[in-house]
Protein backbone atom coordinates (compact mmCIF):
# COMPACT_ATOMS: atom_id res chain seq x y z
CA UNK A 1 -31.47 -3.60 -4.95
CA UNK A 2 -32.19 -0.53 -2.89
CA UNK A 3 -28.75 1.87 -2.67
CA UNK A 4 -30.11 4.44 0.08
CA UNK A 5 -30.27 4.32 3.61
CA UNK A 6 -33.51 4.35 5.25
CA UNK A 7 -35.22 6.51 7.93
CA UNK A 8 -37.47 4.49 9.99
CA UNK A 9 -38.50 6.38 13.27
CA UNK A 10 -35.57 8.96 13.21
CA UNK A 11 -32.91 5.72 12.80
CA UNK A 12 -31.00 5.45 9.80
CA UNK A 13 -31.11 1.89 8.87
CA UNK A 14 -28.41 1.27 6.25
CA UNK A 15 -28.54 -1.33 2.81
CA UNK A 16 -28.50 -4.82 3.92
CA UNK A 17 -25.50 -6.16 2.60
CA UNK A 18 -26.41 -9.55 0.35
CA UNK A 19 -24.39 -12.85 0.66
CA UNK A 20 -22.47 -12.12 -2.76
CA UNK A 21 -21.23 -8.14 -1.31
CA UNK A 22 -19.92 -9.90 1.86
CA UNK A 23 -17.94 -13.07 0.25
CA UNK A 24 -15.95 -10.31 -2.31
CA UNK A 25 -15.23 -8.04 0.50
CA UNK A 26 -13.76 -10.11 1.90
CA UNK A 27 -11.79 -11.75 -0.76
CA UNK A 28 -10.50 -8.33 -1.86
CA UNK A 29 -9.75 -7.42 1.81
CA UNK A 30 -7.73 -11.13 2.48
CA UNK A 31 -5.81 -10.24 -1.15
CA UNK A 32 -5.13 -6.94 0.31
CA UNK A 33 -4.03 -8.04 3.67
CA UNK A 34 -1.91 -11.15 2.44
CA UNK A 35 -0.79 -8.24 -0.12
CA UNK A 36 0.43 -6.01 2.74
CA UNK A 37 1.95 -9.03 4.26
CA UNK A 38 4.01 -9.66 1.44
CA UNK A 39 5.25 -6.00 0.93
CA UNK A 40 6.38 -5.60 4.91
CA UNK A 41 8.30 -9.40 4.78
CA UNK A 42 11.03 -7.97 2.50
CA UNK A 43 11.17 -4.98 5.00
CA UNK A 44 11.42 -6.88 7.65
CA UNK A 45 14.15 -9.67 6.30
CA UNK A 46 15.70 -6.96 4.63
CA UNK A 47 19.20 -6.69 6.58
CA UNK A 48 19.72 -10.49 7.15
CA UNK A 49 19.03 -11.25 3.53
CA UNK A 50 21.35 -8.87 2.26
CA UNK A 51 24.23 -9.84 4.64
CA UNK A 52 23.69 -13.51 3.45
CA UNK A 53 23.34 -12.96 -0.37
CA UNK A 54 25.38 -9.70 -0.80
CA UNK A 55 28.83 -11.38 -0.28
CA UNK A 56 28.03 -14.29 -2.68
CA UNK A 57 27.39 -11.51 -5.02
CA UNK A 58 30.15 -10.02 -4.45
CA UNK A 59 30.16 -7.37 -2.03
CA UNK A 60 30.79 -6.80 1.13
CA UNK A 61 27.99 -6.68 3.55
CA UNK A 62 28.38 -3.34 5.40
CA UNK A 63 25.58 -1.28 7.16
CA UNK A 64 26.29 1.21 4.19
CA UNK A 65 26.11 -1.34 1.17
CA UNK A 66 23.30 -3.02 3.34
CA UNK A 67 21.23 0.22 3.33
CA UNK A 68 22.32 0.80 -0.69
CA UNK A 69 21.01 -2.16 -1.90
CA UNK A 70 18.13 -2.41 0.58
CA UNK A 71 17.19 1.16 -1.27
CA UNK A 72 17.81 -0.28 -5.14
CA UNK A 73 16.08 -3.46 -4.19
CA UNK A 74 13.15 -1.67 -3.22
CA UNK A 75 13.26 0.48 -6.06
CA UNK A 76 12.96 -2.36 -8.19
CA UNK A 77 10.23 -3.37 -6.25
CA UNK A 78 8.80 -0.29 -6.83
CA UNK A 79 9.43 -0.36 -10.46
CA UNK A 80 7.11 -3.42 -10.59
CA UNK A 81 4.54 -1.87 -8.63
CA UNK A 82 4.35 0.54 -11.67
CA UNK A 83 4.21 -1.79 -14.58
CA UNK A 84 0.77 -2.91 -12.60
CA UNK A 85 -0.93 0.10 -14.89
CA UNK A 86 -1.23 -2.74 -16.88
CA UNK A 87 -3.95 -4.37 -15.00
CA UNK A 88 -6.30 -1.79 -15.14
CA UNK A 89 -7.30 -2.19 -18.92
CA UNK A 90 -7.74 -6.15 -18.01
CA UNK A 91 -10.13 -5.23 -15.50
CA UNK A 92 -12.53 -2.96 -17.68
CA UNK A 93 -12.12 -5.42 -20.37
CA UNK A 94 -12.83 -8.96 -18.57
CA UNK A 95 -13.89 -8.40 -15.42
CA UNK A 96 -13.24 -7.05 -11.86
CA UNK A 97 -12.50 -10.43 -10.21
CA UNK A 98 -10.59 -12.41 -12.69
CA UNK A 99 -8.25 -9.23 -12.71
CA UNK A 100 -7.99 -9.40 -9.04
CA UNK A 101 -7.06 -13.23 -8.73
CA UNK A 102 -4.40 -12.82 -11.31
CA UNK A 103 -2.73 -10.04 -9.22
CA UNK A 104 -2.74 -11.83 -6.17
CA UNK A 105 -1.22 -15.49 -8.24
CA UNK A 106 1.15 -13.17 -9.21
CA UNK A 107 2.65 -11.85 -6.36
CA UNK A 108 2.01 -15.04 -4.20
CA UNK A 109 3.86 -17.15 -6.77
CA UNK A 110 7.06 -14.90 -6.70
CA UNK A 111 7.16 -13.77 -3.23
CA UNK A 112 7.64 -17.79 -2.18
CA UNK A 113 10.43 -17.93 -5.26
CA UNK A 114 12.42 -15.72 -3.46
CA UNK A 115 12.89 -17.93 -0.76
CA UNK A 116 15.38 -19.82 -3.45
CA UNK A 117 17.12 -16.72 -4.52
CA UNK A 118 21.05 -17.18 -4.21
CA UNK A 119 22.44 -14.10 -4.98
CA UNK A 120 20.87 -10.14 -4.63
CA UNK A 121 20.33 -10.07 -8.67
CA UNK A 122 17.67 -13.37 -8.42
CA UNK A 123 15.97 -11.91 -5.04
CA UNK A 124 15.77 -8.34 -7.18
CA UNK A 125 14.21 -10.32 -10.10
CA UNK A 126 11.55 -12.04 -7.93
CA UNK A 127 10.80 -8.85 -6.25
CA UNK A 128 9.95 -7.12 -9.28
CA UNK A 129 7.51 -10.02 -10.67
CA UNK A 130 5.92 -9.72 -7.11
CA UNK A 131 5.43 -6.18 -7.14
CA UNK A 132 3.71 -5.84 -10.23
CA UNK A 133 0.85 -8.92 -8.89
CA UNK A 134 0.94 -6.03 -5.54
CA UNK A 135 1.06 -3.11 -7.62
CA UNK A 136 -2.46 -4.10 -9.59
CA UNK A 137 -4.37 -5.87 -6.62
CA UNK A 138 -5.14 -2.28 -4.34
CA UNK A 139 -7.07 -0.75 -7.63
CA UNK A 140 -8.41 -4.32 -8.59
CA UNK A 141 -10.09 -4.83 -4.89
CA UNK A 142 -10.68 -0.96 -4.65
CA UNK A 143 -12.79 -0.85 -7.96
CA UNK A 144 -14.45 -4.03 -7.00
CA UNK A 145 -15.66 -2.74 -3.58
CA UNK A 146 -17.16 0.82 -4.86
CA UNK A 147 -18.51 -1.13 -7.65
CA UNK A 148 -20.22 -4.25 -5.97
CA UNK A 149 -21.20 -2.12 -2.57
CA UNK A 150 -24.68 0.01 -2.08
CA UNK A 151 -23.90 4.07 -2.27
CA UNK A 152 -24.61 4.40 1.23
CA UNK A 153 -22.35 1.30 2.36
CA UNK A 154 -19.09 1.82 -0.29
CA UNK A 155 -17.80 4.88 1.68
CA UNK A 156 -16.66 2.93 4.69
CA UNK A 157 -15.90 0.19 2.54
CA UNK A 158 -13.37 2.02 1.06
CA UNK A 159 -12.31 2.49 4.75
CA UNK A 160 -12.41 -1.18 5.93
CA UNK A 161 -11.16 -2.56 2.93
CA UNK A 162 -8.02 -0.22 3.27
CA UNK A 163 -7.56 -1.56 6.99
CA UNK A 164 -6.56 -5.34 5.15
CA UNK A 165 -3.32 -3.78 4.09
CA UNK A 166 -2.12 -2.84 7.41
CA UNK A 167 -3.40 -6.05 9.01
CA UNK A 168 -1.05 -7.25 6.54
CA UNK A 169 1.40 -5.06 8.61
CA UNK A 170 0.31 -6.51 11.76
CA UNK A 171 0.49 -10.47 10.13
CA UNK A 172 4.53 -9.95 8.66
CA UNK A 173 5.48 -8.66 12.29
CA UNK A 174 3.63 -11.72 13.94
CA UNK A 175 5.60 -13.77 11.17
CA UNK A 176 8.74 -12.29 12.09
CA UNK A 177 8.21 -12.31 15.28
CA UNK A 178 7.52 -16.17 15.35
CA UNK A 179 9.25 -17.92 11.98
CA UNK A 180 11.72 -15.20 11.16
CA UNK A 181 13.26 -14.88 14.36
CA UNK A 182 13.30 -18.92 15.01
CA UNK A 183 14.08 -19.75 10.99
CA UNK A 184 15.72 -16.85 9.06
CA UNK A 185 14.09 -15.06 5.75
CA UNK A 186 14.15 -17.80 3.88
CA UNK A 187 11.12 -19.29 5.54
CA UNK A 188 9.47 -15.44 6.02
CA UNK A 189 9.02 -15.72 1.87
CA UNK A 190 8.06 -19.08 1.53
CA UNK A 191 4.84 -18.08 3.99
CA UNK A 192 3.90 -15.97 0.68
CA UNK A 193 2.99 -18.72 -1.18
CA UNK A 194 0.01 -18.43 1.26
CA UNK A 195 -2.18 -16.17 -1.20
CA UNK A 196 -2.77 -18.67 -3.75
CA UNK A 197 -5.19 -20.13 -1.83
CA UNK A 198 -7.16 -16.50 -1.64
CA UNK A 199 -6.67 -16.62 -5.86
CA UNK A 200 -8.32 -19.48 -6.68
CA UNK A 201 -11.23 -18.56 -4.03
CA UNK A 202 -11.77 -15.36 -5.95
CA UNK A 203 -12.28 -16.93 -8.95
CA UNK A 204 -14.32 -19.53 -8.27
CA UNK A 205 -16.87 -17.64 -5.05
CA UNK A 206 -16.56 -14.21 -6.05
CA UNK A 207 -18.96 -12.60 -8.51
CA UNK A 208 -18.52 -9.49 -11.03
CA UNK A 209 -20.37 -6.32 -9.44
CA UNK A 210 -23.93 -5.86 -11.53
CA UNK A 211 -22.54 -2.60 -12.11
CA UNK A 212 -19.52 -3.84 -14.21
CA UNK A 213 -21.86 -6.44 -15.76
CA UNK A 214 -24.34 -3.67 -16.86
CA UNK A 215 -21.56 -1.66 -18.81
CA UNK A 216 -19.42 -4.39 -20.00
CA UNK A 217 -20.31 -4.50 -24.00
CA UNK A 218 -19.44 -0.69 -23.83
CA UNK A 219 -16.52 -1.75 -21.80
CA UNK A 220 -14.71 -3.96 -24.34
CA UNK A 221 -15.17 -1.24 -26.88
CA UNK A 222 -13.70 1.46 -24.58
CA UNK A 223 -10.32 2.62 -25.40
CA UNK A 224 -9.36 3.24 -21.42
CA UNK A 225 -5.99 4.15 -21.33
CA UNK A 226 -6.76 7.25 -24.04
CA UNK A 227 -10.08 8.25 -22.45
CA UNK A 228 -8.46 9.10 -19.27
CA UNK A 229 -6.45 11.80 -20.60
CA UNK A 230 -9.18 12.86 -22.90
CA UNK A 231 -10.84 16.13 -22.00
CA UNK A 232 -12.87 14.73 -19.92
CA UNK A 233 -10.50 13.55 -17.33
CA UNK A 234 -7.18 14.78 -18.58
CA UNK A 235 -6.83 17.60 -15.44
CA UNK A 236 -8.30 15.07 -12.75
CA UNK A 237 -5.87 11.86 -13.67
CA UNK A 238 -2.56 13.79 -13.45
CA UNK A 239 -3.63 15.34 -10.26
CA UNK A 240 -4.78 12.01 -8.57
CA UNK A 241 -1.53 10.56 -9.76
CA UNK A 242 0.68 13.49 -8.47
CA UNK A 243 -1.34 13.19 -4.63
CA UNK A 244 -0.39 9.36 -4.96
CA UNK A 245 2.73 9.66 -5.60
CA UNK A 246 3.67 12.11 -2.83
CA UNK A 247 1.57 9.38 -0.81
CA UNK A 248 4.08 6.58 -1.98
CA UNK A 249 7.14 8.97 -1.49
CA UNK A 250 6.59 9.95 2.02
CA UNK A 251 5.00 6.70 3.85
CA UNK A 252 6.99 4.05 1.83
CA UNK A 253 10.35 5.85 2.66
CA UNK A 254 9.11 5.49 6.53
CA UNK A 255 7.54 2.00 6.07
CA UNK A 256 10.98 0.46 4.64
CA UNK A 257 13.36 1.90 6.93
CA UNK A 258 11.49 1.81 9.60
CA UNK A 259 12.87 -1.59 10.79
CA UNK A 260 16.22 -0.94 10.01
CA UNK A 261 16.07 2.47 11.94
CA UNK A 262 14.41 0.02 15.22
CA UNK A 263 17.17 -2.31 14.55
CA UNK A 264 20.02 0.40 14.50
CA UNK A 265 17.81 1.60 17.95
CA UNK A 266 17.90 -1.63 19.36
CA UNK A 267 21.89 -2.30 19.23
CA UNK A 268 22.60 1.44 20.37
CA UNK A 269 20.53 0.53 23.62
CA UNK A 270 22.31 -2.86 23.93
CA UNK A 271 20.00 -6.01 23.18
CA UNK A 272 21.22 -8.80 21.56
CA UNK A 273 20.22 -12.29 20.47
CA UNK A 274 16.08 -11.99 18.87
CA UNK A 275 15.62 -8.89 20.74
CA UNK A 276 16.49 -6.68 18.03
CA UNK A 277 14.27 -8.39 15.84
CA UNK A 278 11.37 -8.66 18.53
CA UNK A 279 11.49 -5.14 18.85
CA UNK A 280 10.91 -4.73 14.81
CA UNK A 281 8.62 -6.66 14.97
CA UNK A 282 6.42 -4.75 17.71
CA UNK A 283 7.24 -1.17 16.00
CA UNK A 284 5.57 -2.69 12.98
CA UNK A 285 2.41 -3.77 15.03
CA UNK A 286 2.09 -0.12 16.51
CA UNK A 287 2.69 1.61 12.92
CA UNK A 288 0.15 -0.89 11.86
CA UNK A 289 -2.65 -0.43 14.55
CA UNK A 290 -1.90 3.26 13.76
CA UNK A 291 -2.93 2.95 10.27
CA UNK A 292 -5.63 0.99 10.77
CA UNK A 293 -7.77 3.28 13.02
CA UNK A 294 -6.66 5.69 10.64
CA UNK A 295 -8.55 4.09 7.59
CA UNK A 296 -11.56 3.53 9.93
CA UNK A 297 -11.45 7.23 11.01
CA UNK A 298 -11.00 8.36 7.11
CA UNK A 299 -14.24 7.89 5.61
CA UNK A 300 -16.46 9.83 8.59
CA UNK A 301 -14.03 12.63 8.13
CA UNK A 302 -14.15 13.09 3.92
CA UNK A 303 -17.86 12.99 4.68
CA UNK A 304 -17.69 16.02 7.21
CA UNK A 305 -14.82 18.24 6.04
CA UNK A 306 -14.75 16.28 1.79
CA UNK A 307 -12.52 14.66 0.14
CA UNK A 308 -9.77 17.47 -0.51
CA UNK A 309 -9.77 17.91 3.64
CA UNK A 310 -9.22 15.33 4.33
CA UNK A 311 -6.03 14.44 2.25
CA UNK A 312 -4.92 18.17 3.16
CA UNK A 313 -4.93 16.87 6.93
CA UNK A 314 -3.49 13.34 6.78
CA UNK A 315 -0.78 14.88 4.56
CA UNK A 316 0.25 16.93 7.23
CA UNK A 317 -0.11 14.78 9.70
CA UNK A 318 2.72 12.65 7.68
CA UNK A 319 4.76 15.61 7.15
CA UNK A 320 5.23 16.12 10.90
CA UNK A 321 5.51 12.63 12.41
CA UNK A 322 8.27 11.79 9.74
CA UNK A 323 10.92 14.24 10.56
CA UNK A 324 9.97 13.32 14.20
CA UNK A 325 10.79 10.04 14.32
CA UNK A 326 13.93 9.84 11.55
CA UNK A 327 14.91 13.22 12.20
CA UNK A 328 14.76 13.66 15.92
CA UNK A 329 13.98 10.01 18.02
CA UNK A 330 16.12 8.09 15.45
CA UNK A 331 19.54 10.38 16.85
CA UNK A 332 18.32 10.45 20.92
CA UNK A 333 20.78 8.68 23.06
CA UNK A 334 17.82 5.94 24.31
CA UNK A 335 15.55 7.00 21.14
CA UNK A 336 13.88 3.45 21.11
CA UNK A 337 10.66 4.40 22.82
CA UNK A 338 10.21 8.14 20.90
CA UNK A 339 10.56 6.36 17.98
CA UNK A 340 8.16 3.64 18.44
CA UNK A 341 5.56 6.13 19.81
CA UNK A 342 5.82 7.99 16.82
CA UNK A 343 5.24 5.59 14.50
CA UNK A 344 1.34 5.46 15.94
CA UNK A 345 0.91 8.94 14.92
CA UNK A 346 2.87 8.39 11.57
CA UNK A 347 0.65 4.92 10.65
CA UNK A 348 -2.50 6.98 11.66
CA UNK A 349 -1.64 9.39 9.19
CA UNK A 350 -0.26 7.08 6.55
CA UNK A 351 -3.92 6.11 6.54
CA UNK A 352 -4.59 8.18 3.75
CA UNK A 353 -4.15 5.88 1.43
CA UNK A 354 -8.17 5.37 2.12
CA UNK A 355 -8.85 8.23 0.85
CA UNK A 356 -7.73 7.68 -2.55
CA UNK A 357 -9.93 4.06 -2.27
CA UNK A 358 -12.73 6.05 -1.48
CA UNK A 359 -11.97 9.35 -3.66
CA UNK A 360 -11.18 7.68 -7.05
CA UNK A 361 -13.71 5.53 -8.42
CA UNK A 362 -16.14 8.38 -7.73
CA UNK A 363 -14.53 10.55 -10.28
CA UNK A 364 -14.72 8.28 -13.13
CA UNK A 365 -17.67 5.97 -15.15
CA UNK A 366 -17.50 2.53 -15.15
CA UNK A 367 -15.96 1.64 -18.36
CA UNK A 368 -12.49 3.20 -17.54
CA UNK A 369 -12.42 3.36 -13.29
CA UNK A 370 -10.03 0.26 -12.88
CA UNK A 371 -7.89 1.96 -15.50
CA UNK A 372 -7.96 5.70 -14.02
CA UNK A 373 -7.19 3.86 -10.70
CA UNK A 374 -4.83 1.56 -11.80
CA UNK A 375 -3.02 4.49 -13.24
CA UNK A 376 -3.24 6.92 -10.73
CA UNK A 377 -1.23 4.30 -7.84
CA UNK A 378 1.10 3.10 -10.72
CA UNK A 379 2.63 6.70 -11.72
CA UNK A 380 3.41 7.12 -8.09
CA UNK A 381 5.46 4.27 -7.84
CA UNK A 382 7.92 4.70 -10.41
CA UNK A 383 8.55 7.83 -9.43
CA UNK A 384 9.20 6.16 -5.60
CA UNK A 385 11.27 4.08 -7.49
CA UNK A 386 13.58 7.13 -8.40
CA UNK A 387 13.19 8.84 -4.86
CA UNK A 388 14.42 5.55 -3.51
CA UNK A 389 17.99 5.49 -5.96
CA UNK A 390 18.35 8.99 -4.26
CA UNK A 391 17.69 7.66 -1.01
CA UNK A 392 19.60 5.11 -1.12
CA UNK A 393 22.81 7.24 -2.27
CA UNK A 394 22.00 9.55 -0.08
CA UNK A 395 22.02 7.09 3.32
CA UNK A 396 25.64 6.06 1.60
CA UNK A 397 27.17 9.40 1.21
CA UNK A 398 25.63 10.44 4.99
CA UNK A 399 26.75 7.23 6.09
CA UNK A 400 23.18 8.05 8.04
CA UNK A 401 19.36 6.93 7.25
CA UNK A 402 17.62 9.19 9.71
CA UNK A 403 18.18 12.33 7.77
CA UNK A 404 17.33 11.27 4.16
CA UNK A 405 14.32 9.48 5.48
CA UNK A 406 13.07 13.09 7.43
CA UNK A 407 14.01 14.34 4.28
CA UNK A 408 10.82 13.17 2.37
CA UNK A 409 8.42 14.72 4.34
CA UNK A 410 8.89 17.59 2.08
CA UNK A 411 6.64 15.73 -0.67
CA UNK A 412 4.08 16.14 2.04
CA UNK A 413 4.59 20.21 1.73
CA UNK A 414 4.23 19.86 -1.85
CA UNK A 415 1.24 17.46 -1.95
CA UNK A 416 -0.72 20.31 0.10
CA UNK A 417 -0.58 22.58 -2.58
CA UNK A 418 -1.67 20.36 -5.00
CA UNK A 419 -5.06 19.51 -3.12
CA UNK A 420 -6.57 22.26 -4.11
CA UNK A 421 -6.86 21.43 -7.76
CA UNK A 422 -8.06 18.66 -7.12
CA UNK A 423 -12.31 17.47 -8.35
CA UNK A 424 -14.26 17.59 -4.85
CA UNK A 425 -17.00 14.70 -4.75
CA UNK A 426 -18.59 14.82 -1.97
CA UNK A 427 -22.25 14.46 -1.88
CA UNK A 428 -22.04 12.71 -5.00
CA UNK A 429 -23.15 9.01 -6.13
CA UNK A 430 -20.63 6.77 -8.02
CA UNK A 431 -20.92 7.55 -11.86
CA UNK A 432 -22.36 5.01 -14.04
C-alpha cells in the first residue's frame, strides 16, 4: 500500500483511503462521539439528579451540597477514567479493535444502569464502571487510527477523529434539549445504552491495522507497561502524562460546570420553566462547535509551527478564556451572553486534546503505543480526580463556583513550561 502523497502536475494527490481504513474510522470516531455523549449527559443531568437522589440519601439538596457532590461524583468518574491504563496492555497484546469494542460495552452498559440508580452511592458506582469503558476507548480509537491510516493521511486523522468527541458534545445537548427537558435524567442515561450497537459493529466489520498484525508475535512477548519507563522512553512518558493532565485539569473543570454556571446565569436573568435547561443545552452546542473547528484547525498548525507549538498555543488559549468566562461573565449582572460567547473561544482551545491523538503514537513503536497512550490520558485523570475533591470543597467553602473554576487555568501556566521538554516529531513517520 503506498504511504506518500503524490505529485502529479504540481497537485498533491493524497493515499486513497481503502474500504477497510474508512469502516474503522469511523467506528472509532462513532465510539468516540457516543463516548463524548456519555461523558456530557451526567454534566448536563447533573443538578436534577442530585436534587432527586441526594435527599433519599440523606442530605439535603442545596446549591452547595448540589455542587459538592456534583464535584466527588465526578471525581469518581474520573477515578475510573484512570483505572482505563489497564486497557492499553490488552490492546498490544490482542488486538486494536477487540480492545476498542470492550471499552465502548463497557461504558454503554453502565451509563444506561444508571438510569436505575436510587440513591447518589449506586449512580457514583455506575459512573465509575462507565468511566473506565470512556477512559480506555480515546487511546484504543487513537492507536487504531495512526496505526491503520497512510503517513500522509493519519495527521488529520488524528484531527477528525478528535472532532467525534465533541460531536458527542453537540448529540448530549440535542438530547437534553429534546428527552431531558420533556422526560428528566432518567431517560438522558438510558439513551447510553445506544453504544452497544457501535461494539458489536467493531468487532465483527472492523479489521486490526497491518501494522499491529506485522508486530504482534513481538507484541505478546513485550513487557509494555515496564518498557515505557525504560530508558528508552522513561523522560518522554512522564512528560506526555504531565501535558495531559494539565489538559484534563483545566478543560474538564470548565466542561462540568459549565452547565451549572448557564443554569445559575439563566435564573439570575429570570427564565423559568425548560428555559434554563434550553439555554444549557445551546452553551454546550457553541463550546462544542468551538472544539470541533479546533481539532480540524490542529493538525495544519503542528505541521507549520510542530508539535510543542502548538500545545504551547492552545494551552494558552485555555488559560485565558477560563478565567474569562468563570471569573469575569459568570459574576456580570446579565452575564448570560459573555459567557456563552466565551465558551467558543474556550472549546476552540480545549481542542488540544488533538494534539496529543496526533503527537503520541509517533513517539513510540508498535509493540507498546496503546500502552504509552493509554498511560499517558490515564495519569491525568486521577490526578483530575484530586483537583476535583479540591474543587468541590472549594465551591462549598466560597459558597461560589466561578472562582474555583477560573482558578484552574493556572495548570495552563504550568503546562507551558513543561512543553519545552517535551520530544518534537515533526517531520517524522510513525515508528515501527
Amino acid at each position: 500500500m503506498t504511504t506518500q502523497s503524490v505529485a502529479l502536475d504540481g497537485v498533491v494527490t493524497r493515499t486513497k483511503l481503502t474500504r477497510a481504513q474508512i469502516v474503522g474510522f469511523w467506528a472509532a470516531w462513532s465510539g468516540w462521539l457516543l463516548d463524548g455523549m456519555d461523558s456530557v449527559i451526567y454534566a448536563l443531568v447533573l443538578a436534577p439528579a442530585l436534587t432527586e437522589l441526594l435527599p433519599r440519601s440523606g442530605t439535603p439538596a442545596t446549591p452547595a451540597n448540589i455542587g459538592f457532590a456534583g464535584s466527588v461524583l465526578f471525581a469518581v468518574f474520573l477515578a475510573g477514567w484512570g483505572c482505563a491504563f489497564l486497557w492499553g496492555p490488552i490492546a498490544d497484546r490482542f488486538g486494536r479493535t477487540r480492545a476498542l469494542a470492550a471499552t465502548i460495552l463497557m461504558y454503554a452498559v453502565f451509563t444506561g444502569l444508571a438510569a436505575f440508580a436510587q440513591s447518589v452511592w449506586q449512580l457514583g458506582l455506575f459512573r465509575f464502571l462507565s468511566g473506565v469503558g470512556v477512559g480506555g476507548e480515546w487511546a484504543m480509537a487513537g492507536t487504531y487510527v495512526a496505526e491503520a491510516w497512510p503517513e500522509d493521511r493519519r495527521k488529520m486523522g488524528a484531527g477528525y477523529l478528535q472532532t467525534g468527541y465533541y460531536f458527542g458534545f453537540f448529540a448530549a445537548a440535542a438530547l437534553n434539549y429534546t428527552i431531558g427537558a420533556r422526560y428528566g435524567w432518567r431517560a438522558m442515561f438510558l439513551c447510553g445504552f445506544i453504544p452497544v450497537i457501535i461494539a458489536a459493529l467493531t468487532l465483527r466489520k472492523v479489521q486490526e491495522p497491518p501494522r499491529w498484525k506485522a508486530h504482534e508475535a513481538e507484541a505478546q512477548r513485550a513487557h509494555p507497561l515496564a518498557e515505557i519507563f525504560g530508558p528508552q522512553y522513561r523522560k518522554r512518558t512522564i512528560v506526555n502524562a504531565a501535558l495531559l493532565t494539565v489538559a484534563i485539569i483545566g478543560l474538564w473543570a470548565g466542561a462540568v460546570y459549565e452547565p451549572t454556571a448557564i443554569t445559575t446565569l439563566a435564573k439570575r436573568a429570570g427564565m423559568t420553566g425548560g428555559m434554563p435547561a434550553k439555554m444549557v443545552s445551546l452553551g454546550t452546542a457553541v463550546l462544542s462547535i468551538g472544539t470541533i473547528l479546533g481539532c480540524i484547525c490542529l493538525p495544519p498548525i503542528a505541521e507549520r509551527i510542530g508539535r510543542k507549538g502548538a500545545v504551547a498555543v492552545y494551552f494558552v488559549g485555555m488559560m485565558v478564556t477560563i478565567p474569562l468566562a468563570f471569573g469575569w461573565a459568570f459574576y456580570l449582572p446579565n452575564g448570560l451572553t459573555a459567557f456563552i460567547t466565551i465558551l467558543f473561544f474556550m472549546g476552540f482551545a480545549g481542542g488540544s486534546f488533538a494534539a496529543f491523538s496526533l503527537w503520541l503514537p509517533e513517539q513510540y513503536d508498535t509493540r507498546v503505543r496503546a500502552t504509552a497512550f493509554a498511560f499517558a490520558t490515564s495519569v491525568g485523570r486521577f490526578v483530575g480526580a484530586g483537583v476535583n475533591f479540591l474543587l468541590g470543597a472549594m465551591v462549598l467553602r466560597m459558597g461560589t463556583l466561578g472562582t474555583p473554576v477560573a482558578l484552574t487555568a493556572i495548570a495552563f501556566a504550568i503546562g507551558l513550561l513543561i512543553v519545552p521538554f517535551a520530544v518534537e516529531t515533526t517531520g517524522k513517520a510513525l515508528p515501527n
